[in-house]
PDB file of N, CA and C in Angstrom:
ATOM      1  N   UNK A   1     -13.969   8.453   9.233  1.00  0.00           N
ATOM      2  CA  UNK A   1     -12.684   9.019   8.935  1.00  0.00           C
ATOM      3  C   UNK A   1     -12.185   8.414   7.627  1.00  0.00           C
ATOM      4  N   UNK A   2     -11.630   9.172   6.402  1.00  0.00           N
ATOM      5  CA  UNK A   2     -11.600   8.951   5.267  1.00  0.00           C
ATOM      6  C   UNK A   2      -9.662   8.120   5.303  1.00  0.00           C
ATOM      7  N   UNK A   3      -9.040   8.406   6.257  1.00  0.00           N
ATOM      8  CA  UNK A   3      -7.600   8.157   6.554  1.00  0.00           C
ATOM      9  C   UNK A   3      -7.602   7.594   7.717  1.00  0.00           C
ATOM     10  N   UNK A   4      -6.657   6.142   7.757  1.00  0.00           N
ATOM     11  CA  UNK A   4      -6.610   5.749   9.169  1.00  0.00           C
ATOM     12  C   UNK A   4      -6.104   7.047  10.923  1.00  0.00           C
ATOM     13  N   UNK A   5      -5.936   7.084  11.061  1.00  0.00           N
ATOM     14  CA  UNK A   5      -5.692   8.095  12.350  1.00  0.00           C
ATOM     15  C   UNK A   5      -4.046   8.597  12.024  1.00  0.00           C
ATOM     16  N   UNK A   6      -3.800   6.807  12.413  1.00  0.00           N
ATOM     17  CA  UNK A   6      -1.967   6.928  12.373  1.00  0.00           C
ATOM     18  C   UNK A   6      -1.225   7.679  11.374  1.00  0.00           C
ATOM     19  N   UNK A   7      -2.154   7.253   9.933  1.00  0.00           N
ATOM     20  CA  UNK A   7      -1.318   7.911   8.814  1.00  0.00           C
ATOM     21  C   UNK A   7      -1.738   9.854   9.007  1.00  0.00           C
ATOM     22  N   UNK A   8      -2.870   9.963   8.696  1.00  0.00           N
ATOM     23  CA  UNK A   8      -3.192  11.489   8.966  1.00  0.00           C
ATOM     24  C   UNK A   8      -2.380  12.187   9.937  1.00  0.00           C
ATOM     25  N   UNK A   9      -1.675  11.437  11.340  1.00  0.00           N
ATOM     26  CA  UNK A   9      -1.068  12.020  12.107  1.00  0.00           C
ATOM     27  C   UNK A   9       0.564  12.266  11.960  1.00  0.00           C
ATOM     28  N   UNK A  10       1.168  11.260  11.227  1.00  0.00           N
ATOM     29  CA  UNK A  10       2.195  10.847  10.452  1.00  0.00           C
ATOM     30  C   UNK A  10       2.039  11.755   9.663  1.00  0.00           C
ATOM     31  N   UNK A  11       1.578  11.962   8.624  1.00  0.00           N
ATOM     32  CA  UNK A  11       1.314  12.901   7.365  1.00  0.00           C
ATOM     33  C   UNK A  11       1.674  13.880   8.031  1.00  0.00           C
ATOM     34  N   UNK A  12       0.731  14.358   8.698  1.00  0.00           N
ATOM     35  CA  UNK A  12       0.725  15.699   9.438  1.00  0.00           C
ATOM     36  C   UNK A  12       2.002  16.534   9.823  1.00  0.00           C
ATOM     37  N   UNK A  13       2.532  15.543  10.741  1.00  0.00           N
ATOM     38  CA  UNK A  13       4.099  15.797  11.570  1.00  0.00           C
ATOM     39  C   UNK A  13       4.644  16.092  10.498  1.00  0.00           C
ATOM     40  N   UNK A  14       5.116  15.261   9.671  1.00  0.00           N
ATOM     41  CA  UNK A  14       5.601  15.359   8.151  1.00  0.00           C
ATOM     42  C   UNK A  14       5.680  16.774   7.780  1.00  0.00           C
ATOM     43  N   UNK A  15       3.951  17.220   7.348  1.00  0.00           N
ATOM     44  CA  UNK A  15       4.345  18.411   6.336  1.00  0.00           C
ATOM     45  C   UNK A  15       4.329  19.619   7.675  1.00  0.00           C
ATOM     46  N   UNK A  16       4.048  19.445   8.575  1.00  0.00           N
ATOM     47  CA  UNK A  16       4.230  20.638   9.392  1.00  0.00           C
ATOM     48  C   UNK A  16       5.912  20.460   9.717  1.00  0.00           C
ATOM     49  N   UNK A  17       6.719  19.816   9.589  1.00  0.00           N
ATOM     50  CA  UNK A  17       8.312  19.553   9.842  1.00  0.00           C
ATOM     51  C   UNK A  17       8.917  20.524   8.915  1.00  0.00           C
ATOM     52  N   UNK A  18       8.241  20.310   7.641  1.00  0.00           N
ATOM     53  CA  UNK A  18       8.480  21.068   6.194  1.00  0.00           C
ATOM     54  C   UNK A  18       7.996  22.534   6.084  1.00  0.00           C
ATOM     55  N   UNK A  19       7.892  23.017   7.493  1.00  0.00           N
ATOM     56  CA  UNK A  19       7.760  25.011   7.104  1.00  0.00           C
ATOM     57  C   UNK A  19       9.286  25.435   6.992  1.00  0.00           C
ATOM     58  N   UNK A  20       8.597  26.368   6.186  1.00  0.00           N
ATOM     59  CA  UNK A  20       9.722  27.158   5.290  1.00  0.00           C
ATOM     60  C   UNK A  20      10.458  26.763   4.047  1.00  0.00           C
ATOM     61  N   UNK A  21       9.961  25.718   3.678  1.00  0.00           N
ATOM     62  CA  UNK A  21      10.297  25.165   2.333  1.00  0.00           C
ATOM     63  C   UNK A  21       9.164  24.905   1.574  1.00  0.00           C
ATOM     64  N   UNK A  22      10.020  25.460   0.308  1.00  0.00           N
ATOM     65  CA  UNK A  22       8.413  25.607  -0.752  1.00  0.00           C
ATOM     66  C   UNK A  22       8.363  24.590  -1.526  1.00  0.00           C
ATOM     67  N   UNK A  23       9.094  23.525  -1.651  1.00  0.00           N
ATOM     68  CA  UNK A  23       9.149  22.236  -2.100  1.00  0.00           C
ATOM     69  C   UNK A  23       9.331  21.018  -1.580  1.00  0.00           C
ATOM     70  N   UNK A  24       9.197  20.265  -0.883  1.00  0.00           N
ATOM     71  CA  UNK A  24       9.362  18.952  -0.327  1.00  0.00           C
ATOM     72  C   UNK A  24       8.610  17.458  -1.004  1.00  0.00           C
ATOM     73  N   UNK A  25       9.094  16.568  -1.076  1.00  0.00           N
ATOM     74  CA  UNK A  25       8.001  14.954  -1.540  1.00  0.00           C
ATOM     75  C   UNK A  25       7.264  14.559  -0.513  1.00  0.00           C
ATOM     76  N   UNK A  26       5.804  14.461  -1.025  1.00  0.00           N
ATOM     77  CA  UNK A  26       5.128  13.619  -0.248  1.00  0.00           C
ATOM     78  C   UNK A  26       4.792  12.209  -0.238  1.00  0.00           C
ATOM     79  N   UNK A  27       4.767  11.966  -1.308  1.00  0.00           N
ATOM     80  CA  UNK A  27       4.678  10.496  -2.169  1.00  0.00           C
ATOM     81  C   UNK A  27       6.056   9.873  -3.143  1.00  0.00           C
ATOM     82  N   UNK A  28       6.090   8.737  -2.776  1.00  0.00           N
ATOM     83  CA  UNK A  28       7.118   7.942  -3.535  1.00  0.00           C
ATOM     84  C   UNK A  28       6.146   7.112  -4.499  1.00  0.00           C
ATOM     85  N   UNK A  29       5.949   7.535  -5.728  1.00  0.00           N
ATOM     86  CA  UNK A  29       5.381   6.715  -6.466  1.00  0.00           C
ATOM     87  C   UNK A  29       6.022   5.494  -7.438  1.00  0.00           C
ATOM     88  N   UNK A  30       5.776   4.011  -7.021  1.00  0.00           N
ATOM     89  CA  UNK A  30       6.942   3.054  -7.171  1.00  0.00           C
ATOM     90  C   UNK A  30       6.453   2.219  -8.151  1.00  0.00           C
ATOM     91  N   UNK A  31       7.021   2.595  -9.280  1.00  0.00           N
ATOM     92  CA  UNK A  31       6.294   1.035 -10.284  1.00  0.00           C
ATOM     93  C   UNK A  31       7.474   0.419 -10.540  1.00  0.00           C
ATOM     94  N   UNK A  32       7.402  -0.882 -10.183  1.00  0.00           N
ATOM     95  CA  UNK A  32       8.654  -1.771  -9.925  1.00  0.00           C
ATOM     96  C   UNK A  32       8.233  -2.917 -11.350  1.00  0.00           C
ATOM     97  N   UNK A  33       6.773  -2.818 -11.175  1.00  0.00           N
ATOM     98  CA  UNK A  33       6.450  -3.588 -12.691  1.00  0.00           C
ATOM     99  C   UNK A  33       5.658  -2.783 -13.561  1.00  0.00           C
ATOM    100  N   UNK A  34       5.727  -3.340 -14.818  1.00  0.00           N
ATOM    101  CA  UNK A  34       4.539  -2.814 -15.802  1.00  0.00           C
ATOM    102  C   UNK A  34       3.856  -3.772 -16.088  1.00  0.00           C
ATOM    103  N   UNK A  35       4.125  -5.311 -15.925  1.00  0.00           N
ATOM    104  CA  UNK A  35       3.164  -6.187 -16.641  1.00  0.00           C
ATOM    105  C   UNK A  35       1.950  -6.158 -15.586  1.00  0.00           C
ATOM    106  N   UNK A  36       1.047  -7.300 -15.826  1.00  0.00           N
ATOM    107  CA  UNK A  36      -0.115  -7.182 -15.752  1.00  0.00           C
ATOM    108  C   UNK A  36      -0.779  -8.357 -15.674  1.00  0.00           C
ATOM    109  N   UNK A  37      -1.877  -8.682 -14.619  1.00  0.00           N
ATOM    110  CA  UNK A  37      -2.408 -10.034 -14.525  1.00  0.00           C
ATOM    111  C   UNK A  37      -3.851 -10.594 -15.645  1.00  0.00           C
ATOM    112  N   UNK A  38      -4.611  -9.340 -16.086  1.00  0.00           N
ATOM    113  CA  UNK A  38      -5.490  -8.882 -17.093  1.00  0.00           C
ATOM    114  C   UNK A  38      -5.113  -8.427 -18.325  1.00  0.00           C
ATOM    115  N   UNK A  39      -5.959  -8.657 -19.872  1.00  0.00           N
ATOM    116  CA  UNK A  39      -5.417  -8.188 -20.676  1.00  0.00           C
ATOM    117  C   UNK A  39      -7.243  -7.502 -20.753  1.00  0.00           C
ATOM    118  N   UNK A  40      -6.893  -6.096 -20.657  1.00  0.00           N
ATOM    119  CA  UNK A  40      -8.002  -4.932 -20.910  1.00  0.00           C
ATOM    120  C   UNK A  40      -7.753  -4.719 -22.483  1.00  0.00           C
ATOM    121  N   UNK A  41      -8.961  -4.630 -23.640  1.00  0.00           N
ATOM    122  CA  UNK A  41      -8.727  -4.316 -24.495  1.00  0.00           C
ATOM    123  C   UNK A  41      -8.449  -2.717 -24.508  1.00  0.00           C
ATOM    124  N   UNK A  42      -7.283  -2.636 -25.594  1.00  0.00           N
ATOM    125  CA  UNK A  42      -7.219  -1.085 -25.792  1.00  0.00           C
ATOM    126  C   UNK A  42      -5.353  -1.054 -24.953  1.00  0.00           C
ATOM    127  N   UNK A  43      -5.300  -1.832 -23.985  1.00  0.00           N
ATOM    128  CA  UNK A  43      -4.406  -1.723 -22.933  1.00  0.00           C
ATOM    129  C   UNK A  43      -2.944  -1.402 -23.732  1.00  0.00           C
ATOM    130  N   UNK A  44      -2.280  -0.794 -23.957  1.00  0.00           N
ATOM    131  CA  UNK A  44      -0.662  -0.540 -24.743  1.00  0.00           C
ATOM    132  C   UNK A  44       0.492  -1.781 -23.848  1.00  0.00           C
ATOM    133  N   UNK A  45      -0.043  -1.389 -22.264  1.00  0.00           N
ATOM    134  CA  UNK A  45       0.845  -1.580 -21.508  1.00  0.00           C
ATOM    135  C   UNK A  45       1.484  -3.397 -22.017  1.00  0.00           C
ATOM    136  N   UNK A  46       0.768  -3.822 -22.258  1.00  0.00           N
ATOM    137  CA  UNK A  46       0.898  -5.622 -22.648  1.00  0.00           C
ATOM    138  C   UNK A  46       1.652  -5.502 -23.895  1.00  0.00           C
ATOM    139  N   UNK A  47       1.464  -4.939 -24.643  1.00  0.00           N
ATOM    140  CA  UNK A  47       2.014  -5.202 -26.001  1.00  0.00           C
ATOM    141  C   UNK A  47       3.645  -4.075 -26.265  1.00  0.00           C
ATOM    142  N   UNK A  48       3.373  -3.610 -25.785  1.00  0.00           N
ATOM    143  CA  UNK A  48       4.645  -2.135 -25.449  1.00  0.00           C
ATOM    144  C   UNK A  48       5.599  -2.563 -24.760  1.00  0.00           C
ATOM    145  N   UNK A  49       5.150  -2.939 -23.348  1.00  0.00           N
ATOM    146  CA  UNK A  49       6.131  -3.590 -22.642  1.00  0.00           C
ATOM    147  C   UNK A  49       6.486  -4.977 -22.373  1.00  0.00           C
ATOM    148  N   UNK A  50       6.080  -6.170 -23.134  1.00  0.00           N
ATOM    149  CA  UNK A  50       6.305  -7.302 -22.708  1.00  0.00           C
ATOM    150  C   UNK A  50       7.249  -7.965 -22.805  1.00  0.00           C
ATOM    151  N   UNK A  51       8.559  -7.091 -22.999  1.00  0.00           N
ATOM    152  CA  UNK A  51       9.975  -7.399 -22.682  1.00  0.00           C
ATOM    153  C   UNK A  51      10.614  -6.721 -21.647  1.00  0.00           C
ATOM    154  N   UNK A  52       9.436  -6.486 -21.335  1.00  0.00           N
ATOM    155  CA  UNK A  52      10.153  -5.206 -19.739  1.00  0.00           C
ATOM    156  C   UNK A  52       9.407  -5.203 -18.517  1.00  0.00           C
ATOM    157  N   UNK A  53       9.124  -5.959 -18.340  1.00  0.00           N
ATOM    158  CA  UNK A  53       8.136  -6.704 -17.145  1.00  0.00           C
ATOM    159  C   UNK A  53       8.172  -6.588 -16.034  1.00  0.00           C
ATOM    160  N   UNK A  54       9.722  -6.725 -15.422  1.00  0.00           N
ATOM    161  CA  UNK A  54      10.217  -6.615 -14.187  1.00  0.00           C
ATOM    162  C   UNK A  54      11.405  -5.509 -14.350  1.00  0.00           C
ATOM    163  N   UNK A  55      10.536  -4.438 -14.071  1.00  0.00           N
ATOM    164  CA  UNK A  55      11.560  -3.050 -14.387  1.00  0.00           C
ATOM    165  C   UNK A  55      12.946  -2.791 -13.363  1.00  0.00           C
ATOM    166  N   UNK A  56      12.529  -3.440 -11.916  1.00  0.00           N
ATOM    167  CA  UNK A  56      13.392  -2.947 -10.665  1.00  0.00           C
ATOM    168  C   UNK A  56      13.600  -4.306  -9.872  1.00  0.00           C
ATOM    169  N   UNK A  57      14.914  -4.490  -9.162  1.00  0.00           N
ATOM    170  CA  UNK A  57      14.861  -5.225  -8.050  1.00  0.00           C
ATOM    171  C   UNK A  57      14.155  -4.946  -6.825  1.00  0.00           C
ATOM    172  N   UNK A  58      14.030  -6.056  -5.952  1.00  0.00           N
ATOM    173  CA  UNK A  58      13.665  -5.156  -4.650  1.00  0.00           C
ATOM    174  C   UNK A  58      14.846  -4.482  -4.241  1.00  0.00           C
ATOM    175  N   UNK A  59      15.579  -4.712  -4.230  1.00  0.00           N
ATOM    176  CA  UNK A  59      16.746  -3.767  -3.775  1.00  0.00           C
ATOM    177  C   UNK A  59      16.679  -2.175  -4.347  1.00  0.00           C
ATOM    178  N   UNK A  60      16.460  -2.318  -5.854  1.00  0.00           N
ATOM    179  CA  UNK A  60      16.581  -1.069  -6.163  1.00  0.00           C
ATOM    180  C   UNK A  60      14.946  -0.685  -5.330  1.00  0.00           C
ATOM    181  N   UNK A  61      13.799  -1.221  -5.183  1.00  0.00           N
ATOM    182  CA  UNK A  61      12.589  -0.729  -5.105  1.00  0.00           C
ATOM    183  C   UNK A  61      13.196   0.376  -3.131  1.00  0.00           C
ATOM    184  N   UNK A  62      14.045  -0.803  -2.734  1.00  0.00           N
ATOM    185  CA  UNK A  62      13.905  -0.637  -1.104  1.00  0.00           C
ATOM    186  C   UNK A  62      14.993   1.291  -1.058  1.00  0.00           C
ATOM    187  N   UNK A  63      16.089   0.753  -2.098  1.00  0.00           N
ATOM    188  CA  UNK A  63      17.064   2.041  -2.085  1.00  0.00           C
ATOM    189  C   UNK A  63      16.014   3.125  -2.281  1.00  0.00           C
ATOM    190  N   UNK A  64      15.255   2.870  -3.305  1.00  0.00           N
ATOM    191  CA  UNK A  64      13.925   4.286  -3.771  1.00  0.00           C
ATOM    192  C   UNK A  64      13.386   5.207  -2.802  1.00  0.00           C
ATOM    193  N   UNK A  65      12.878   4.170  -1.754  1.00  0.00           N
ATOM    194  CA  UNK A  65      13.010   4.668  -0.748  1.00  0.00           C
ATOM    195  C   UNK A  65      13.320   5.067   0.281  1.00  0.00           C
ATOM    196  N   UNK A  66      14.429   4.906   0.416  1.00  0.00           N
ATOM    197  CA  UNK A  66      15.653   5.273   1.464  1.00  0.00           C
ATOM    198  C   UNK A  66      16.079   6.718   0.913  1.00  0.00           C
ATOM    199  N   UNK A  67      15.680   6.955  -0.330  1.00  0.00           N
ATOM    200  CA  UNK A  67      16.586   8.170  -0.870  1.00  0.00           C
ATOM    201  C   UNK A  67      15.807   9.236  -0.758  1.00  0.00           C
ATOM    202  N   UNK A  68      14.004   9.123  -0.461  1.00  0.00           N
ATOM    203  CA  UNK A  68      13.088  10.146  -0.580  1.00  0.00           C
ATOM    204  C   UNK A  68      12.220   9.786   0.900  1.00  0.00           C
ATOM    205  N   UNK A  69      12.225  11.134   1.690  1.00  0.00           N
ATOM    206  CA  UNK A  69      11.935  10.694   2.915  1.00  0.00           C
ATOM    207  C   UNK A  69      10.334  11.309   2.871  1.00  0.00           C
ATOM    208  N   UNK A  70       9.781  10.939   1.836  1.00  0.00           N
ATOM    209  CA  UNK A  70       8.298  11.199   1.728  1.00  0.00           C
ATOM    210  C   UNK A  70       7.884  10.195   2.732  1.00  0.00           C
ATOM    211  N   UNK A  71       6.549  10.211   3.763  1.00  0.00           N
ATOM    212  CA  UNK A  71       6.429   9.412   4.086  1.00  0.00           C
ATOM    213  C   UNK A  71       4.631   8.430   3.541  1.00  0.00           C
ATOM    214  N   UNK A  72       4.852   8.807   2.558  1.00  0.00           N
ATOM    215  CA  UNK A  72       3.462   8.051   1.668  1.00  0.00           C
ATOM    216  C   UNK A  72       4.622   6.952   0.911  1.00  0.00           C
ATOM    217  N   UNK A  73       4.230   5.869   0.557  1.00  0.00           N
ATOM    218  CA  UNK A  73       4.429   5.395  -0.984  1.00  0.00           C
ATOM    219  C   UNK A  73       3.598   4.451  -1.558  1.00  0.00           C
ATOM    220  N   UNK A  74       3.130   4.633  -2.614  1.00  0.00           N
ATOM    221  CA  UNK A  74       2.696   4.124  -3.630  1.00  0.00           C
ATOM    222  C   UNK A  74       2.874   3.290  -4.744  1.00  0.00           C
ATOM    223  N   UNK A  75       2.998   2.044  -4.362  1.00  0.00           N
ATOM    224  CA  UNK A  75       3.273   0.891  -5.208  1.00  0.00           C
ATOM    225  C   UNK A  75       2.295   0.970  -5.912  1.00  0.00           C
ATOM    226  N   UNK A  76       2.459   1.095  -7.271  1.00  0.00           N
ATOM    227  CA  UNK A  76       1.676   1.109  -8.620  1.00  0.00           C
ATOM    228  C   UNK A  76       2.252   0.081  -9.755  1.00  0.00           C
ATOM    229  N   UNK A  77       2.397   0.835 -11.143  1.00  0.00           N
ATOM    230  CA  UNK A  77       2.527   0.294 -11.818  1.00  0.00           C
ATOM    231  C   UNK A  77       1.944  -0.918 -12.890  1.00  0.00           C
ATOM    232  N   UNK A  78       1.860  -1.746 -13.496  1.00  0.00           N
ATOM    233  CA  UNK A  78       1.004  -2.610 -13.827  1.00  0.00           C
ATOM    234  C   UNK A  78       0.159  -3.228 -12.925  1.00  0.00           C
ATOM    235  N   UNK A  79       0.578  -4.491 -12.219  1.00  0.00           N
ATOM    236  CA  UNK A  79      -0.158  -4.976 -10.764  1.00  0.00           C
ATOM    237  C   UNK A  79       0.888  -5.301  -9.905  1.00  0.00           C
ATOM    238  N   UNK A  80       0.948  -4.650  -8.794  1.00  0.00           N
ATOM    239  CA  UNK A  80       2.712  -4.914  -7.942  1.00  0.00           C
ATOM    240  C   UNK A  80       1.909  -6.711  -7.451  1.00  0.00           C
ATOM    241  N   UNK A  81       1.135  -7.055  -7.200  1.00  0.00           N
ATOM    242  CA  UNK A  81       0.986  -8.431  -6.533  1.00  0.00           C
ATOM    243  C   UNK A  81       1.811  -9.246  -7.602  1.00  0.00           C
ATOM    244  N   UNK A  82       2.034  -9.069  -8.972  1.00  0.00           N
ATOM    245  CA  UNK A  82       2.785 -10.543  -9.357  1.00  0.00           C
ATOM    246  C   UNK A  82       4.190  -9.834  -9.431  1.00  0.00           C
ATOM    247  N   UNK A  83       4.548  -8.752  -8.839  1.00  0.00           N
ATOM    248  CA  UNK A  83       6.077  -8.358  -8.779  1.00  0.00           C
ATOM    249  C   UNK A  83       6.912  -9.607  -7.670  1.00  0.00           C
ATOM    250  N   UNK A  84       7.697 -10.074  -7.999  1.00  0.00           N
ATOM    251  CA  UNK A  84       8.173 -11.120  -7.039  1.00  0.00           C
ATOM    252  C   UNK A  84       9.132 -10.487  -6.430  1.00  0.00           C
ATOM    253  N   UNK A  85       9.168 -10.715  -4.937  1.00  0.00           N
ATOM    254  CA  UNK A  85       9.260 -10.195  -4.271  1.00  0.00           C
ATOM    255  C   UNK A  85       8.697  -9.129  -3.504  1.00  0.00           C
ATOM    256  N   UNK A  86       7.344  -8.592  -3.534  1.00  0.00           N
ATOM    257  CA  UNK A  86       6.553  -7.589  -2.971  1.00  0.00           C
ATOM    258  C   UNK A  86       6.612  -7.536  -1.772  1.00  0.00           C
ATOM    259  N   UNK A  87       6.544  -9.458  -1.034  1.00  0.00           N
ATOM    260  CA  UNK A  87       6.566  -9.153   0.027  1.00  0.00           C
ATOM    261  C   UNK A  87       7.885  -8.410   1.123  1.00  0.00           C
ATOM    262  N   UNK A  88       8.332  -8.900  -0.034  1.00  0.00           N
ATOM    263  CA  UNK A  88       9.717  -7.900   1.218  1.00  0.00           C
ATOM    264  C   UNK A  88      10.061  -6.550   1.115  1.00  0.00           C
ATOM    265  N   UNK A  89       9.724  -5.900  -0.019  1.00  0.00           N
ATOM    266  CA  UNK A  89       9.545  -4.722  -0.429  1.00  0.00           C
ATOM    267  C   UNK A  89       8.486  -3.804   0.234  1.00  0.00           C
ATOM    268  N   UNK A  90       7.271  -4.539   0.525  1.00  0.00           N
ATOM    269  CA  UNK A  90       6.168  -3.926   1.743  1.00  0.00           C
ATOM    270  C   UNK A  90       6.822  -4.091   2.655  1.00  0.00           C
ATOM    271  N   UNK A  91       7.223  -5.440   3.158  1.00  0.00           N
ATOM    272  CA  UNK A  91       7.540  -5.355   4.582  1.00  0.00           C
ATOM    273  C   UNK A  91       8.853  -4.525   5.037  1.00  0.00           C
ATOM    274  N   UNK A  92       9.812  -4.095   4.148  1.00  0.00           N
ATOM    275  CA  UNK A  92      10.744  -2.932   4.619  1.00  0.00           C
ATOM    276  C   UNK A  92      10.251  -1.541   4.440  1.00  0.00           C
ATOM    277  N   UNK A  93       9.325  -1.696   3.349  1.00  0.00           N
ATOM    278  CA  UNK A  93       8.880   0.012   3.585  1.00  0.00           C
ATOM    279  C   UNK A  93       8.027  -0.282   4.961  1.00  0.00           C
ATOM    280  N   UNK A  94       7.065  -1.169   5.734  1.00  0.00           N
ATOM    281  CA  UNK A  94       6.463  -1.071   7.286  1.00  0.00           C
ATOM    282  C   UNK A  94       7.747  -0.953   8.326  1.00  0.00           C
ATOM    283  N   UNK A  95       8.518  -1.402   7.845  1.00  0.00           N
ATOM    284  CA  UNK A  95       9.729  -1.716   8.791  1.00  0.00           C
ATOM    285  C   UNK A  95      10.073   0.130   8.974  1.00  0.00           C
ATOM    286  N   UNK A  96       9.993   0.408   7.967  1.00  0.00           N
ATOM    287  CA  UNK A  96      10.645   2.176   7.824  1.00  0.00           C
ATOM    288  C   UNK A  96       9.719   3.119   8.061  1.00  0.00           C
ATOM    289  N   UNK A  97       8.749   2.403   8.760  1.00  0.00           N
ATOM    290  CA  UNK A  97       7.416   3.205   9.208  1.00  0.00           C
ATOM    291  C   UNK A  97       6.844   4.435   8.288  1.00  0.00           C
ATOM    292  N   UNK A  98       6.778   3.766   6.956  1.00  0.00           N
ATOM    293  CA  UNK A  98       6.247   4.406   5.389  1.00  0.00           C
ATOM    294  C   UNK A  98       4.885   4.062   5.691  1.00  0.00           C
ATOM    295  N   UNK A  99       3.749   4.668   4.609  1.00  0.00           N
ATOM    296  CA  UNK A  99       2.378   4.750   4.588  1.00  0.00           C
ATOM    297  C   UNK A  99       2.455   3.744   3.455  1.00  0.00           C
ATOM    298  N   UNK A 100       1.832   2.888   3.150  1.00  0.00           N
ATOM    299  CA  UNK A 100       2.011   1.790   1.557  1.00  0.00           C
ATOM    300  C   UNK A 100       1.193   1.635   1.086  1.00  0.00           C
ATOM    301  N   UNK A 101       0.758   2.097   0.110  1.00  0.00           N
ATOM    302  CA  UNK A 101      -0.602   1.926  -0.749  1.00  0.00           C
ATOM    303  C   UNK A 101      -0.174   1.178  -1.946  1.00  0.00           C
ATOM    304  N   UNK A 102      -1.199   0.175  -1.755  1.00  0.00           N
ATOM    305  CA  UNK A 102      -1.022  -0.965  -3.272  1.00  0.00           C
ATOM    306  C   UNK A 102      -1.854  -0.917  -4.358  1.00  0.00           C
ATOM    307  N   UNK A 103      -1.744  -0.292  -5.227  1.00  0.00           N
ATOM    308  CA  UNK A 103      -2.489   0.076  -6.160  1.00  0.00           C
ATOM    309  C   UNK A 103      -3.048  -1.352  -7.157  1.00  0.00           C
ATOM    310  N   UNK A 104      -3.498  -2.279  -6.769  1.00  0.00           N
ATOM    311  CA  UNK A 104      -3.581  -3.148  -7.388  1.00  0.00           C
ATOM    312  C   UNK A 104      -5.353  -3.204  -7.624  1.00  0.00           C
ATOM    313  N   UNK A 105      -5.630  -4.418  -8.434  1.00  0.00           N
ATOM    314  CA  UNK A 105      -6.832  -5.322  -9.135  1.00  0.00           C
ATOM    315  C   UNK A 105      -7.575  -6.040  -7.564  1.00  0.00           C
ATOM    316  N   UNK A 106      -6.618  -6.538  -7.066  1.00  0.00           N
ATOM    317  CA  UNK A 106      -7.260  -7.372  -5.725  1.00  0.00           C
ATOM    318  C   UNK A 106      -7.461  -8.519  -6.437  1.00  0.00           C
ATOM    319  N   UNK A 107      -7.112  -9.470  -7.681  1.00  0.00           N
ATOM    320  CA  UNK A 107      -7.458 -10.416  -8.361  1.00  0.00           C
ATOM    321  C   UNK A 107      -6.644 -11.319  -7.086  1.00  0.00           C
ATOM    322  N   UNK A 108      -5.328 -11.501  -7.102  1.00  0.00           N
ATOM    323  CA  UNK A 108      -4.521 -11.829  -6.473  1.00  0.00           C
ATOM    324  C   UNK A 108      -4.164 -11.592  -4.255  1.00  0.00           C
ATOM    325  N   UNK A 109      -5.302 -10.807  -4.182  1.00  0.00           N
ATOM    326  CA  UNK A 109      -4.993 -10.539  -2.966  1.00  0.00           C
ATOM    327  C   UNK A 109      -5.361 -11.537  -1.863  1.00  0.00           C
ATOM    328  N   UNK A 110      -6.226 -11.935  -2.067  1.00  0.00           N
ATOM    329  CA  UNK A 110      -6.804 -13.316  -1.223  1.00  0.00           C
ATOM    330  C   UNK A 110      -5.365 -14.207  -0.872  1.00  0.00           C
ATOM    331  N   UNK A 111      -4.946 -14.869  -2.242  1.00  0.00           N
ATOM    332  CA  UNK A 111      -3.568 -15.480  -1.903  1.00  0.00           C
ATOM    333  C   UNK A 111      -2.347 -14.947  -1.656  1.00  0.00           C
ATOM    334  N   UNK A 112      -2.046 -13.334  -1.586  1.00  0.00           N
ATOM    335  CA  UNK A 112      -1.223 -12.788  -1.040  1.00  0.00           C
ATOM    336  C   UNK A 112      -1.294 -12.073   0.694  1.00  0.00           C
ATOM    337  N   UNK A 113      -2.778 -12.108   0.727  1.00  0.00           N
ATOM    338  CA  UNK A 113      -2.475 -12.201   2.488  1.00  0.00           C
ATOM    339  C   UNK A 113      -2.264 -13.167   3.511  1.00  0.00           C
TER     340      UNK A 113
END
């Protein structure tokens, strides 16, 4: 199975809730940072943004999703593991029984589980 059970079934309820509307969100796509734990040559993101690092609070990250009842979200952005505060930002989107995908490197994941 390419999707855990829970989420596919979640998903599911979701967009079958959504007949009769020809537009609804499925994904909250959340970049709370742009910086970055790697410098990739070629990369803009380091040199473009390195006065803008920490774009969002968790607060604003947690309101983001309170306001869009997609039930995917997608923490992206540069690498959310050195966003400080992540952990509470995951743990209220689990709390809100959201789908959370961390779009990260995994450089950092060992010491964040």
């Amino acid at each position: 199975m390419k999707f855990p059970l829970r989420s596919t079934v979640q998903i599911g309820k979701y967009v079958a809730g959504q007949r009769g509307r020809e537009r609804y969100p499925l994904v909250v796509m959340l970049e709370p940072t742009l910086g970055c734990n790697i410098a990739c040559i070629g990369c803009g993101k380091i040199r473009e943004y390195e006065s803008n690092k920490a774009r969002l609070t968790v607060d604003e990250c947690i309101r983001a999703a309170e306001e869009c009842p997609a039930p995917v979200i997608s923490v992206c952005g540069g690498e959310p593991l050195i966003f400080k505060g992540i952990e509470q930002v995951v743990g209220r989107f689990i709390e809100m029984k959201r789908n959370v995908q961390l779009c990260t490197n995994a450089l950092r994941l060992s010491e964040m589980l």
